[in-house]
C-alpha atoms as a PDB file:
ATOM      1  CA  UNK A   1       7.566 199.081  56.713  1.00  0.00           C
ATOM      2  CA  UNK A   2       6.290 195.547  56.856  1.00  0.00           C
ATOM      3  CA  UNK A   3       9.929 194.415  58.450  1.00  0.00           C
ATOM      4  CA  UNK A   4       9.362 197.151  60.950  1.00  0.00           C
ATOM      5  CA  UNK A   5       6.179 195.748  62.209  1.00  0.00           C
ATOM      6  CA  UNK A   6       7.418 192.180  62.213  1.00  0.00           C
ATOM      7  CA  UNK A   7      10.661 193.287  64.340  1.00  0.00           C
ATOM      8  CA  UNK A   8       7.654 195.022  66.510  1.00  0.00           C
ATOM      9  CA  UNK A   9       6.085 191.245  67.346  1.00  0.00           C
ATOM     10  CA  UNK A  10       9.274 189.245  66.851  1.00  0.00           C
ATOM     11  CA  UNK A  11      12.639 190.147  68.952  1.00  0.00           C
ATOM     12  CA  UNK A  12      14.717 192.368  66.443  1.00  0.00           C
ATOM     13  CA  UNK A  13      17.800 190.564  66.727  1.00  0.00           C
ATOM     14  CA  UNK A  14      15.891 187.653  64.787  1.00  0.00           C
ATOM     15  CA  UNK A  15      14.131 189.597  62.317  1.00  0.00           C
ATOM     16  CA  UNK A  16      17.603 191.155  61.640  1.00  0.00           C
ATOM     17  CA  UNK A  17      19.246 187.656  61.245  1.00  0.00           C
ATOM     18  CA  UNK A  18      16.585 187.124  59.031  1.00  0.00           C
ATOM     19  CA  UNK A  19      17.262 189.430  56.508  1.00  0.00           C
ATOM     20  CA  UNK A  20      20.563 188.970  56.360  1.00  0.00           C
ATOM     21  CA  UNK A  21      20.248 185.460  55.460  1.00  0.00           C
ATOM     22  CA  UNK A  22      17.845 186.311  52.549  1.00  0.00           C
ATOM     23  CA  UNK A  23      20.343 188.636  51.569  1.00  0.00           C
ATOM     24  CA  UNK A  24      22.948 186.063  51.195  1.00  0.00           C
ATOM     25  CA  UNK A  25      20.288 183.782  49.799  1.00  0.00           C
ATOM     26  CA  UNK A  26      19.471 186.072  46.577  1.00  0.00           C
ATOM     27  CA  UNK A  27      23.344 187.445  46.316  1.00  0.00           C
ATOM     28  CA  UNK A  28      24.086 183.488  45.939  1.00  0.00           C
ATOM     29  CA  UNK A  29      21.596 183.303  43.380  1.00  0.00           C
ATOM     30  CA  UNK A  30      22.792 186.148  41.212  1.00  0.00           C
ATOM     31  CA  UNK A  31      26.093 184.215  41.210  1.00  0.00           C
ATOM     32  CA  UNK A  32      24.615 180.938  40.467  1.00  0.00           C
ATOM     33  CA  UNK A  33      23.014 182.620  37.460  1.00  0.00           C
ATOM     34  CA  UNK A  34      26.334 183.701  35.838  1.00  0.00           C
ATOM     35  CA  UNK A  35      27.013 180.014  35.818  1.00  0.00           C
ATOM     36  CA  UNK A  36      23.520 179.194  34.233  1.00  0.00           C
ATOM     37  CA  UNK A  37      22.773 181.461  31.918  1.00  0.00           C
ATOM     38  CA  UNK A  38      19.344 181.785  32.891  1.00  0.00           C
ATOM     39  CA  UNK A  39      16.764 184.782  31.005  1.00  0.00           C
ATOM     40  CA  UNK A  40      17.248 188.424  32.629  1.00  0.00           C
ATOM     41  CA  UNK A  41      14.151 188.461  33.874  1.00  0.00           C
ATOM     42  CA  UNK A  42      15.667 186.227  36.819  1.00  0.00           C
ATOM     43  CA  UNK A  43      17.779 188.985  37.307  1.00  0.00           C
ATOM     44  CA  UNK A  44      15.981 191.608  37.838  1.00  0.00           C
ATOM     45  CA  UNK A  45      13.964 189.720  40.094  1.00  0.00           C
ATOM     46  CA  UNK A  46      16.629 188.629  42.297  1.00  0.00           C
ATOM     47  CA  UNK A  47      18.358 192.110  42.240  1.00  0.00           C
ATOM     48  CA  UNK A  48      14.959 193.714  43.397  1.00  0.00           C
ATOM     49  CA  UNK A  49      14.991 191.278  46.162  1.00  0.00           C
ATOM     50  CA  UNK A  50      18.056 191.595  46.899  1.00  0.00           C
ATOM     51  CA  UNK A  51      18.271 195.227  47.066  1.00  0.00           C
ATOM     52  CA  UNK A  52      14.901 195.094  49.584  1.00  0.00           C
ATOM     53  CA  UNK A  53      16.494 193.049  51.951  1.00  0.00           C
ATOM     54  CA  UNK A  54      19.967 194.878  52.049  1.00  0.00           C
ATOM     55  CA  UNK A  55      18.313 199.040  52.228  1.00  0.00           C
ATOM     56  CA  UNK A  56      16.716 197.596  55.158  1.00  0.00           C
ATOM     57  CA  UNK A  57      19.964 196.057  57.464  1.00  0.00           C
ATOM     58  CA  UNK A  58      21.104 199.979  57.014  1.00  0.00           C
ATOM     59  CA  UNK A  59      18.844 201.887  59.340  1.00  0.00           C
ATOM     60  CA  UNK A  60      18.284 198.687  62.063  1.00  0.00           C
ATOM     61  CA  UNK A  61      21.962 198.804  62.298  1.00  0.00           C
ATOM     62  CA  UNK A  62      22.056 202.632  62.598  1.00  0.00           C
ATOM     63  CA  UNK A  63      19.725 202.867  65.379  1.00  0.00           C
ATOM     64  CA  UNK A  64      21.295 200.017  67.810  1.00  0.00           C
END
């Protein structure tokens, strides 16, 4: 919902480039924490993240 309204002020293209480079932001940091071993709680939090940027590329694409 909040993405919606931004791609509402902003051009959608951008607001869709966006997102897709948080996604690849947080799916690098998953991988970096394999390497670090940090506490599960950074996890979750970067799978929640994750997973609220990615549901969202699905229906933008869908309607173009």
């Amino acid at each position: 919902m909040p993405l919606g309204k931004l791609s509402d002020r902003i051009e959608r293209r951008k607001v869709l480039a966006g997102v897709c480079f948080g996604a690849l932001v947080f799916s690098l940091l998953m991988v970096l924490q394999s390497f670090f071993q940090l506490p599960f709680y950074w996890l979750l939090i970067n799978v929640f993240c994750y997973g609220s940027l990615v549901f969202v590329i699905y229906p933008c694409q869908r309607r173009m």
